[in-house]
Protein backbone atom coordinates (compact mmCIF):
# COMPACT_ATOMS: atom_id res chain seq x y z
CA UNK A 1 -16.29 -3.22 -6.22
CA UNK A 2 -14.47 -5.03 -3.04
CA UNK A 3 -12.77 -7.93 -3.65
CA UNK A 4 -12.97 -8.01 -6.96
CA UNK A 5 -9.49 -8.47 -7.51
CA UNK A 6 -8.90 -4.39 -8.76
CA UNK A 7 -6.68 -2.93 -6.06
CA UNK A 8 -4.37 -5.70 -6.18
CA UNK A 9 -4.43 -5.59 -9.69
CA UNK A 10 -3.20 -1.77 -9.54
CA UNK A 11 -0.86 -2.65 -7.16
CA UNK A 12 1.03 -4.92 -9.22
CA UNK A 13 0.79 -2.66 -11.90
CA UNK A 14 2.49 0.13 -9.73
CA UNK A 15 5.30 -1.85 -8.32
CA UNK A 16 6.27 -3.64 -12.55
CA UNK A 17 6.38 0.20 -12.82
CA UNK A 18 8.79 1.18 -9.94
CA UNK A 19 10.56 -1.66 -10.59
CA UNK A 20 11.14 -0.95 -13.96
CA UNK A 21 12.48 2.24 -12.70
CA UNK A 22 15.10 0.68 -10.88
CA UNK A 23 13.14 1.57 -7.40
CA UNK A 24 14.52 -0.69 -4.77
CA UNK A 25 11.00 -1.01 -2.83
CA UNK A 26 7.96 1.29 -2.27
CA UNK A 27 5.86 1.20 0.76
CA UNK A 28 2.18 2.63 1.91
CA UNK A 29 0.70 4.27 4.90
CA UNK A 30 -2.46 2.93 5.86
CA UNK A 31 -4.93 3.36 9.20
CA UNK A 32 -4.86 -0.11 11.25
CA UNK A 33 -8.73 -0.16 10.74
CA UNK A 34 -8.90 0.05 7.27
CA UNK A 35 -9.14 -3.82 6.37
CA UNK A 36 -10.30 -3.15 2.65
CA UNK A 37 -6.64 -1.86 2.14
CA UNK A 38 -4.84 -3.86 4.39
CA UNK A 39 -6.20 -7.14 2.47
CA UNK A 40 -5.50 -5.50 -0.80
CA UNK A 41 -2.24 -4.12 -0.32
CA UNK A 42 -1.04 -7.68 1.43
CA UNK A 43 -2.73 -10.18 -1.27
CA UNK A 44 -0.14 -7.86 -3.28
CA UNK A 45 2.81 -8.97 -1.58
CA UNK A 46 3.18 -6.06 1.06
CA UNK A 47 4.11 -6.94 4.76
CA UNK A 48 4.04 -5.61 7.53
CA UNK A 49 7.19 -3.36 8.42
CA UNK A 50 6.25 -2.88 12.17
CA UNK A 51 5.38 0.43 13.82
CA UNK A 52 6.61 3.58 13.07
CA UNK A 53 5.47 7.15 13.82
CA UNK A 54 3.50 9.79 11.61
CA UNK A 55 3.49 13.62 12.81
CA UNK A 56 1.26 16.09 11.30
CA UNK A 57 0.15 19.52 10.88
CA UNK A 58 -3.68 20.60 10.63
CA UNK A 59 -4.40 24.10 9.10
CA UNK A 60 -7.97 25.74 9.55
């Protein structure tokens, strides 16, 4: 169901939502390789924001 049109449409559904909320912005983390996502989340509106740094903790 790629490029279908879907996620973006979901997208803009979520951020009428926030907006409506009075949210100022909202923003996703997403793996450089995943190019499904990327394209959705940009034909969206989203842009880039630069790098930034994600720490985690694995359990088991």
């Amino acid at each position: 169901h790629r490029r279908l049109g879907i996620g973006r449409t979901l997208i803009e559904a979520l951020a009428e939502v926030a907006r409506e909320r009075g949210c100022r912005g909202m923003w996703v983390g997403v793996e450089p390789g995943n190019r499904a996502a990327l394209a959705a989340y940009r034909s969206a509106g989203a842009v880039g924001e630069g790098r930034f740094a994600m720490l985690g903790w694995e359990f088991g």
